[in-house]
C-alpha atoms as a PDB file:
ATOM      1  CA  UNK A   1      20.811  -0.216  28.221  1.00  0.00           C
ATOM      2  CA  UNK A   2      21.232  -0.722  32.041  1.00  0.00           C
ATOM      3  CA  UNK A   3      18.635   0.879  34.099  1.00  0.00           C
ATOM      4  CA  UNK A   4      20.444  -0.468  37.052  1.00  0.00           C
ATOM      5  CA  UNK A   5      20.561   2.565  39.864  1.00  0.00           C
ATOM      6  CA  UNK A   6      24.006   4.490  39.704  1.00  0.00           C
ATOM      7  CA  UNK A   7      26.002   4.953  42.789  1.00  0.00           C
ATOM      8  CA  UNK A   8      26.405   8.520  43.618  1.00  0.00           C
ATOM      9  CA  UNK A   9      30.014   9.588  44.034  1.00  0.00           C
ATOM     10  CA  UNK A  10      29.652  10.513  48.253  1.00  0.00           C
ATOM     11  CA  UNK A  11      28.263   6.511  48.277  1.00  0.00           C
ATOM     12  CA  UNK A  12      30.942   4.995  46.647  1.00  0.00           C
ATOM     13  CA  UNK A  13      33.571   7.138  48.721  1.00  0.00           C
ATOM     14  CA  UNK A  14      30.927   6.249  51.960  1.00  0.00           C
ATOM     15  CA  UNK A  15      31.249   2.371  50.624  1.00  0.00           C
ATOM     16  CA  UNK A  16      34.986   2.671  50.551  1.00  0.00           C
ATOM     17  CA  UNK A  17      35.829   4.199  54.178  1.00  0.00           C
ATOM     18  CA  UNK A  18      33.670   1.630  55.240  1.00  0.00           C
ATOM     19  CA  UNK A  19      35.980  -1.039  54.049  1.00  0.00           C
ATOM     20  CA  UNK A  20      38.972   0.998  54.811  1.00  0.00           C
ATOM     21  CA  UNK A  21      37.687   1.052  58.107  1.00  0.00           C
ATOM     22  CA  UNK A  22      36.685  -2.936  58.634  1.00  0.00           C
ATOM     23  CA  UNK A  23      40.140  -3.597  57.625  1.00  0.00           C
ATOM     24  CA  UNK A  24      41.927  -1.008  60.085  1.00  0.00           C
ATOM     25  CA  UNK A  25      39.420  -3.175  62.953  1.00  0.00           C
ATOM     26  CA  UNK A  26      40.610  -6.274  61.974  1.00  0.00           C
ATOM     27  CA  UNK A  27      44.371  -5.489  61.382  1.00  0.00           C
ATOM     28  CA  UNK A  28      43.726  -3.888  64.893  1.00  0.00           C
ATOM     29  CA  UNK A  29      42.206  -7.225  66.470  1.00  0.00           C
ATOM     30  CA  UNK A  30      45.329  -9.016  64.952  1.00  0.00           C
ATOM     31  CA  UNK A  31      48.148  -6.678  66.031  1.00  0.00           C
ATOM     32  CA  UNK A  32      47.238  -4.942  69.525  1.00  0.00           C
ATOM     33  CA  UNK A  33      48.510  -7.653  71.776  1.00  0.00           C
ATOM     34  CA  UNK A  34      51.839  -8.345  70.446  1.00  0.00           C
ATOM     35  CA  UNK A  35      52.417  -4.468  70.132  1.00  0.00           C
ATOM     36  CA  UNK A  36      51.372  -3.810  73.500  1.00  0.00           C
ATOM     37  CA  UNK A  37      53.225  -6.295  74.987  1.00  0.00           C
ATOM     38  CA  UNK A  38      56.545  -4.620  72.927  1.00  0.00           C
ATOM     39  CA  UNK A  39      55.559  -1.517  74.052  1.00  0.00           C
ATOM     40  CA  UNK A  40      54.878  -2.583  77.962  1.00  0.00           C
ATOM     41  CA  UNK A  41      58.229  -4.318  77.798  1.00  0.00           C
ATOM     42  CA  UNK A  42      59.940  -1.267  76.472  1.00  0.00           C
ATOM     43  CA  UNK A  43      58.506   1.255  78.743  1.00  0.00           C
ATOM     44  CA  UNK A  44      58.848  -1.077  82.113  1.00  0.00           C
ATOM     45  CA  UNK A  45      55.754  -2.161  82.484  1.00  0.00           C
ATOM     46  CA  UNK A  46      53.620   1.609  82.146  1.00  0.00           C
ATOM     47  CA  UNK A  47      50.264   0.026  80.407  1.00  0.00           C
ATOM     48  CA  UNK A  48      49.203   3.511  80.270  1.00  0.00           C
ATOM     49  CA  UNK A  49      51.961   4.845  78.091  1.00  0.00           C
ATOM     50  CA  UNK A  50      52.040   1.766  75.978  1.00  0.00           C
ATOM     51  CA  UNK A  51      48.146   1.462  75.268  1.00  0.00           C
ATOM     52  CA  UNK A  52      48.420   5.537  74.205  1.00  0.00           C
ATOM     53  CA  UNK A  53      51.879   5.003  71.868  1.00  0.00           C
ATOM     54  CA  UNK A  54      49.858   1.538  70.166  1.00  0.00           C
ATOM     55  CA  UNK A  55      47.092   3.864  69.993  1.00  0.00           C
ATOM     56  CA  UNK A  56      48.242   6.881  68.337  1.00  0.00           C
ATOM     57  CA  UNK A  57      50.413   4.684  65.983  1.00  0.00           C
ATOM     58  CA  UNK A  58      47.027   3.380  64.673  1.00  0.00           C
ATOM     59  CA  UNK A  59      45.338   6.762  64.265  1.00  0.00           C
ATOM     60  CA  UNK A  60      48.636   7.851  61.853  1.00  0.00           C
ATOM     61  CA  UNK A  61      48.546   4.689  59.777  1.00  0.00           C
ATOM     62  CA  UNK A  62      44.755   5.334  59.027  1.00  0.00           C
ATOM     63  CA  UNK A  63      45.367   8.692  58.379  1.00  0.00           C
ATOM     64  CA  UNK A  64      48.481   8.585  56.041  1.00  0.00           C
ATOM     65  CA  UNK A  65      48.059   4.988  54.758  1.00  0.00           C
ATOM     66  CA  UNK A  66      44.546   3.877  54.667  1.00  0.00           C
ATOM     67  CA  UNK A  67      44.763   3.339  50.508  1.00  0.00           C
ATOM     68  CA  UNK A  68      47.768   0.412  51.571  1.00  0.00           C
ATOM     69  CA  UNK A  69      46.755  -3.062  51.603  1.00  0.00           C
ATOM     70  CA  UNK A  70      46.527  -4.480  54.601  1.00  0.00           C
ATOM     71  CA  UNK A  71      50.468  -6.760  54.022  1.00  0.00           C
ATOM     72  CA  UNK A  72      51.803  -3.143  53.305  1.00  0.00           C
ATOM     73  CA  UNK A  73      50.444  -1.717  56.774  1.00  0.00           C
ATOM     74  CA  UNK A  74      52.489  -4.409  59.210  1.00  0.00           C
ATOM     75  CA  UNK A  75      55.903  -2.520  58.233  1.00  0.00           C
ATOM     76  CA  UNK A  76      54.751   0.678  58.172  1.00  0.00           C
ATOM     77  CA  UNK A  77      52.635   0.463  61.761  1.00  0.00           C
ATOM     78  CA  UNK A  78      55.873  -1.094  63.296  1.00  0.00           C
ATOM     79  CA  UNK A  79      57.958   2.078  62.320  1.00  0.00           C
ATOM     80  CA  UNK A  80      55.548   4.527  63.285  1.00  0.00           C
ATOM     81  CA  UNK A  81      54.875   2.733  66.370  1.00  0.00           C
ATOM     82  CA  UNK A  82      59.045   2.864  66.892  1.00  0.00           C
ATOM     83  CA  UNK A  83      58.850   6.450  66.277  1.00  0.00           C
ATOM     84  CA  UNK A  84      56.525   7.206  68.434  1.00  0.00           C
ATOM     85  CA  UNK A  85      58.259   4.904  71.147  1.00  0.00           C
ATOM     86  CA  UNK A  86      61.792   6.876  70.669  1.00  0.00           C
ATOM     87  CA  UNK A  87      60.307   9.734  70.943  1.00  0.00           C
ATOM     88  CA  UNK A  88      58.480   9.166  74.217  1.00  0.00           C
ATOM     89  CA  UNK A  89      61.976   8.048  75.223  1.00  0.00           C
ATOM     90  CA  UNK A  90      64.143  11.187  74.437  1.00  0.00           C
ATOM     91  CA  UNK A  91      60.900  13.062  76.377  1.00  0.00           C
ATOM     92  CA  UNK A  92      61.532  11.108  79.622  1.00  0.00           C
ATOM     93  CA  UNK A  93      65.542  11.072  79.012  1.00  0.00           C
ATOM     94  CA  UNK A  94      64.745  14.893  79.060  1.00  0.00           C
ATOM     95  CA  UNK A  95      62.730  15.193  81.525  1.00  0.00           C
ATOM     96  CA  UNK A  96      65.038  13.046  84.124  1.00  0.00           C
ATOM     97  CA  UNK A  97      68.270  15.122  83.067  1.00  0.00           C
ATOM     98  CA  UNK A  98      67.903  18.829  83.871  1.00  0.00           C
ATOM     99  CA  UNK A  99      69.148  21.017  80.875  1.00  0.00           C
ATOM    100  CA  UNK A 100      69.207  18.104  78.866  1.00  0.00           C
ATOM    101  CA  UNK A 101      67.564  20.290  75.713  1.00  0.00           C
ATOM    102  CA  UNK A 102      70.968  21.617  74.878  1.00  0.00           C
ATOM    103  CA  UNK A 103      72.112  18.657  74.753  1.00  0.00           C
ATOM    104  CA  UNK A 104      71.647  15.410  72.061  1.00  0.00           C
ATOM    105  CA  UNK A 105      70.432  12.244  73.709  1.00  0.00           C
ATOM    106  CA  UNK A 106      71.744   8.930  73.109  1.00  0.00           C
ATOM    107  CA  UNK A 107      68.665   6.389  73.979  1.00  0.00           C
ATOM    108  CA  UNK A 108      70.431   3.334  72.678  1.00  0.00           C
ATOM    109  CA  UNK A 109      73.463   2.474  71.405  1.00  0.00           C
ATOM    110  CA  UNK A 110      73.012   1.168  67.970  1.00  0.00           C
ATOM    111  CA  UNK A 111      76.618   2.070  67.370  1.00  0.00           C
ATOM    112  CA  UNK A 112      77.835  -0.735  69.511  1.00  0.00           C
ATOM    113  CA  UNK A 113      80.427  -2.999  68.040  1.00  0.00           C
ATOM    114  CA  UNK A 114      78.588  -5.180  65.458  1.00  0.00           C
ATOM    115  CA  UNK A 115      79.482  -8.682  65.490  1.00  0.00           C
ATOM    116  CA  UNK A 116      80.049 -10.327  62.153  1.00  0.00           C
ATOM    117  CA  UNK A 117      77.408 -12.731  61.731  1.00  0.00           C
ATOM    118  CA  UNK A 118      75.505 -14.546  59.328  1.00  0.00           C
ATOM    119  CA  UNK A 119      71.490 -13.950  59.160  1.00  0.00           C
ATOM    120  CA  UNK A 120      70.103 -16.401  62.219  1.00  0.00           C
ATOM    121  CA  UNK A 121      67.004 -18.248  61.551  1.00  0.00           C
ATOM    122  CA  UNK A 122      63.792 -16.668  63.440  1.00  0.00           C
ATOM    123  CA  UNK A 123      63.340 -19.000  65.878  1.00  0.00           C
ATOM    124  CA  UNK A 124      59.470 -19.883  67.093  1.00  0.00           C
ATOM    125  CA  UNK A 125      59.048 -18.324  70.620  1.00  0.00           C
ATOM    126  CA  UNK A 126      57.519 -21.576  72.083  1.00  0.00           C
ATOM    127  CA  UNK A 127      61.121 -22.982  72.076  1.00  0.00           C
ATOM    128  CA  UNK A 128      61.507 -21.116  74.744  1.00  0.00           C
ATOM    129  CA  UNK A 129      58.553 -22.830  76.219  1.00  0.00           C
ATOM    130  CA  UNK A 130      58.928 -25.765  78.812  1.00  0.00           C
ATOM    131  CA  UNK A 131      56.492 -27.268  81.475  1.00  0.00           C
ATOM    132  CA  UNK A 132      58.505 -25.132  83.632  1.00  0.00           C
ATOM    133  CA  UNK A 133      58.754 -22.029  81.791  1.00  0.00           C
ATOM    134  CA  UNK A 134      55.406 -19.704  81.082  1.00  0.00           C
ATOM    135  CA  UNK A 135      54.811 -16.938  78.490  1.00  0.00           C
ATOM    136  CA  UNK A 136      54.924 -14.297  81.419  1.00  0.00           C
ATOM    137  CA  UNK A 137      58.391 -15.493  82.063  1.00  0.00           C
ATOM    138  CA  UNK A 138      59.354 -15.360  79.168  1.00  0.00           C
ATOM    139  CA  UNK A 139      58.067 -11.649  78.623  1.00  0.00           C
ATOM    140  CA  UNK A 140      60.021 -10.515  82.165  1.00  0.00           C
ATOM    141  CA  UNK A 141      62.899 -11.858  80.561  1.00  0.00           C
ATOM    142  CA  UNK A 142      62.520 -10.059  77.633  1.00  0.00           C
ATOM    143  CA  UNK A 143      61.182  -6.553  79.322  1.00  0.00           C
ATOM    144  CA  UNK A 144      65.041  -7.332  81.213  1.00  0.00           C
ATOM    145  CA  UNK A 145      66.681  -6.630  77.396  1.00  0.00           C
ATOM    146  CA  UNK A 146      67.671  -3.675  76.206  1.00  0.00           C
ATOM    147  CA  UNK A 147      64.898  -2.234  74.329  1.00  0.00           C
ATOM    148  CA  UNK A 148      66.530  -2.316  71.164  1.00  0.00           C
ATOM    149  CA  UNK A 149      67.341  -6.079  71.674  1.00  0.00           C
ATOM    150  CA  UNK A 150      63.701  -6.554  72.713  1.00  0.00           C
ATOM    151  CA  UNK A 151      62.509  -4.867  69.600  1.00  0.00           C
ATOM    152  CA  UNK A 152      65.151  -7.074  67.260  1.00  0.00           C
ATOM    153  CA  UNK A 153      63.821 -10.242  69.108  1.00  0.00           C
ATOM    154  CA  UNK A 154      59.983  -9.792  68.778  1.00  0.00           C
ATOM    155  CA  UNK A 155      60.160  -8.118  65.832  1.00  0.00           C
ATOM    156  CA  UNK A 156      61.861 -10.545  63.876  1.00  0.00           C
ATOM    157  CA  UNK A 157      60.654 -13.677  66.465  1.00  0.00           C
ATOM    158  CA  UNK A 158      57.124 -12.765  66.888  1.00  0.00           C
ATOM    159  CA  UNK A 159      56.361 -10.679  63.913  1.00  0.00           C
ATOM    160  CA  UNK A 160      58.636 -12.568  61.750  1.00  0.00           C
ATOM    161  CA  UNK A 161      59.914  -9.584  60.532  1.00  0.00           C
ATOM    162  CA  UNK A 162      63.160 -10.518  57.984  1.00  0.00           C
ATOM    163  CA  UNK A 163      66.189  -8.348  58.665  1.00  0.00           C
ATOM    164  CA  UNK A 164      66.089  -5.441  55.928  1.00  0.00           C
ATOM    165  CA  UNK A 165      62.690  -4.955  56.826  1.00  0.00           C
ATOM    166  CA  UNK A 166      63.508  -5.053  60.643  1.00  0.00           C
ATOM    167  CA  UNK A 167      66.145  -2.630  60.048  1.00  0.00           C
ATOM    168  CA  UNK A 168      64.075  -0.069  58.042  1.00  0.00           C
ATOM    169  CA  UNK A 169      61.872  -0.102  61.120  1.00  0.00           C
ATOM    170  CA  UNK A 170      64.569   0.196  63.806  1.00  0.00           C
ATOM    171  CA  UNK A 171      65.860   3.025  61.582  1.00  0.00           C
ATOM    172  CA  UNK A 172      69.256   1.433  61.927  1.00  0.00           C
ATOM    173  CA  UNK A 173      71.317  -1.073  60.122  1.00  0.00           C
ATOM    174  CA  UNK A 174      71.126  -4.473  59.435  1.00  0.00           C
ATOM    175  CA  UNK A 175      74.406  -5.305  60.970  1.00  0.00           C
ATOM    176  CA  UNK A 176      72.833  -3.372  64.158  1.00  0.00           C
ATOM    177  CA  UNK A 177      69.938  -5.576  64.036  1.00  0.00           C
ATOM    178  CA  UNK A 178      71.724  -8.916  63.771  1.00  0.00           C
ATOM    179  CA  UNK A 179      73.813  -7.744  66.759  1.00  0.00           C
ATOM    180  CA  UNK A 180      70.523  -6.652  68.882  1.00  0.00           C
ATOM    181  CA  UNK A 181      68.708  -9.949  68.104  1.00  0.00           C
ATOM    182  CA  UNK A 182      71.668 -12.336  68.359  1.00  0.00           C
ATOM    183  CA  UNK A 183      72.215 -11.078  72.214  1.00  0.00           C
ATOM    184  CA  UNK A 184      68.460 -10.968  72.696  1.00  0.00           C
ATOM    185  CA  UNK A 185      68.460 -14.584  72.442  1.00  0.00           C
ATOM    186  CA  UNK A 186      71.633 -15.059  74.477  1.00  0.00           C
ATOM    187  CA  UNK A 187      70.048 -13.359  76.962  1.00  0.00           C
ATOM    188  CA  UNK A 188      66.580 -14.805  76.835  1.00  0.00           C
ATOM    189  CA  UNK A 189      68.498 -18.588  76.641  1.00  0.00           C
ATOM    190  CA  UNK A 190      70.610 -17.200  79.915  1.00  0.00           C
ATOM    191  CA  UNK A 191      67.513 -15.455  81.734  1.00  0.00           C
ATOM    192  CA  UNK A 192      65.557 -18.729  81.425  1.00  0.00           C
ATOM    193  CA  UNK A 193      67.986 -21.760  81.538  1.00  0.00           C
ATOM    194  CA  UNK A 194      67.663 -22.177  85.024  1.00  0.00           C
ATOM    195  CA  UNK A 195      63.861 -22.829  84.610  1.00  0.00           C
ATOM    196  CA  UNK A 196      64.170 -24.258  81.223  1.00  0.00           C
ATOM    197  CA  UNK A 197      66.762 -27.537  81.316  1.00  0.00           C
ATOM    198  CA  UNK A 198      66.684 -27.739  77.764  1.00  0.00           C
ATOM    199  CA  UNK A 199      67.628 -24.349  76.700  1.00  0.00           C
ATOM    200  CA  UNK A 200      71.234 -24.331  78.180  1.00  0.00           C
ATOM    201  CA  UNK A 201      73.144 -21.376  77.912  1.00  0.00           C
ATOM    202  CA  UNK A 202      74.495 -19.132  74.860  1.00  0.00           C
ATOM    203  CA  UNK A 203      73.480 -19.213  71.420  1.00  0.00           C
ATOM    204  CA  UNK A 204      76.990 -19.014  69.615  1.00  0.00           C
ATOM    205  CA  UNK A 205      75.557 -22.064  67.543  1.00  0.00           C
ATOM    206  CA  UNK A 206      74.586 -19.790  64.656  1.00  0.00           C
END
């Protein structure tokens, strides 16, 4: 017979949120300063806006996905953290052209012409990295991109993201996101070459 003490039902629900909750902290100590730096980039530099967009995108993930492991809860943050960046977006496309509610805005244009081209390898970010060149560098370069090139880079660069799972975040194709992250790193390669010797130029290599 065990005559060990039973957990009451509120306990083990109590024992659970706390672990639900430990995770959410350290998910949130691993992920805060890549996404803020995405989201700085992306809304020129407005720390205010991008510490309120990482911060709300948290709240939703606990709230709709707390029962996800934490592997299951990169994805998912990234696309509610997109949505919540677009929308911001279409706000202050609004709100700089008049009358602009009867209207549909365009924010990006993931219907540019996608070039045929096969999957690149993710490269690591410190090959951008020279004695010359430093990590803030190499984030004004990228917060220079488009931000649908910057999200394609450091989602697939930093986060190491693959490109279906990229693309379900972006909301947009996979062609789309090869495009976006194959001119990211033209760009980046351009943006720092002059500081960098051993970048050179383009990146039609791939």
């Amino acid at each position: 017979m065990d005559l060990a003490p039973k957990q009451s039902q509120s306990e083990q629900l109590s024992a659970q949120a706390s672990t639900a909750e430990q995770r959410l902290k350290n998910f949130m100590q691993d992920v805060t300063g890549r996404a803020l730096v995405m989201m700085e980039s992306a809304t020129h530099g407005q720390h205010g806006v991008a510490t309120d967009l990482v911060q709300e995108a948290f709240i939703a993930l606990h709230q709709s996905y707390a029962e996800k492991n934490t592997e299951e809860w990169y994805p998912l943050f990234y696309t509610i953290l997109n949505n919540k960046l677009q929308d911001w977006r279409r706000k202050e496309a609004r709100r700089a052209q008049p009358f602009s509610f009867f209207k549909k805005i365009h924010l990006d244009d993931d219907q540019e012409e996608e070039i045929e081209l096969v999957d690149e390898s993710t490269p690591n970010p410190s090959e951008f990295l020279s004695q010359a060149v430093t990590v803030e560098e190499i984030q004004q370069a990228i917060g220079k991109l488009p931000v649908r090139q910057q999200q394609a880079f450091m989602l697939r660069a930093w986060e190491g993201f693959d490109t279906q799972t990229t693309a379900q975040i972006m909301n947009c194709s996979e062609g789309s996101v090869k495009t976006h992250y194959h001119r990211a790193i033209q760009g980046l390669r351009t943006a720092l070459a002059h500081l960098n010797p051993y970048l050179g130029g383009s990146s039609d290599e791939k």
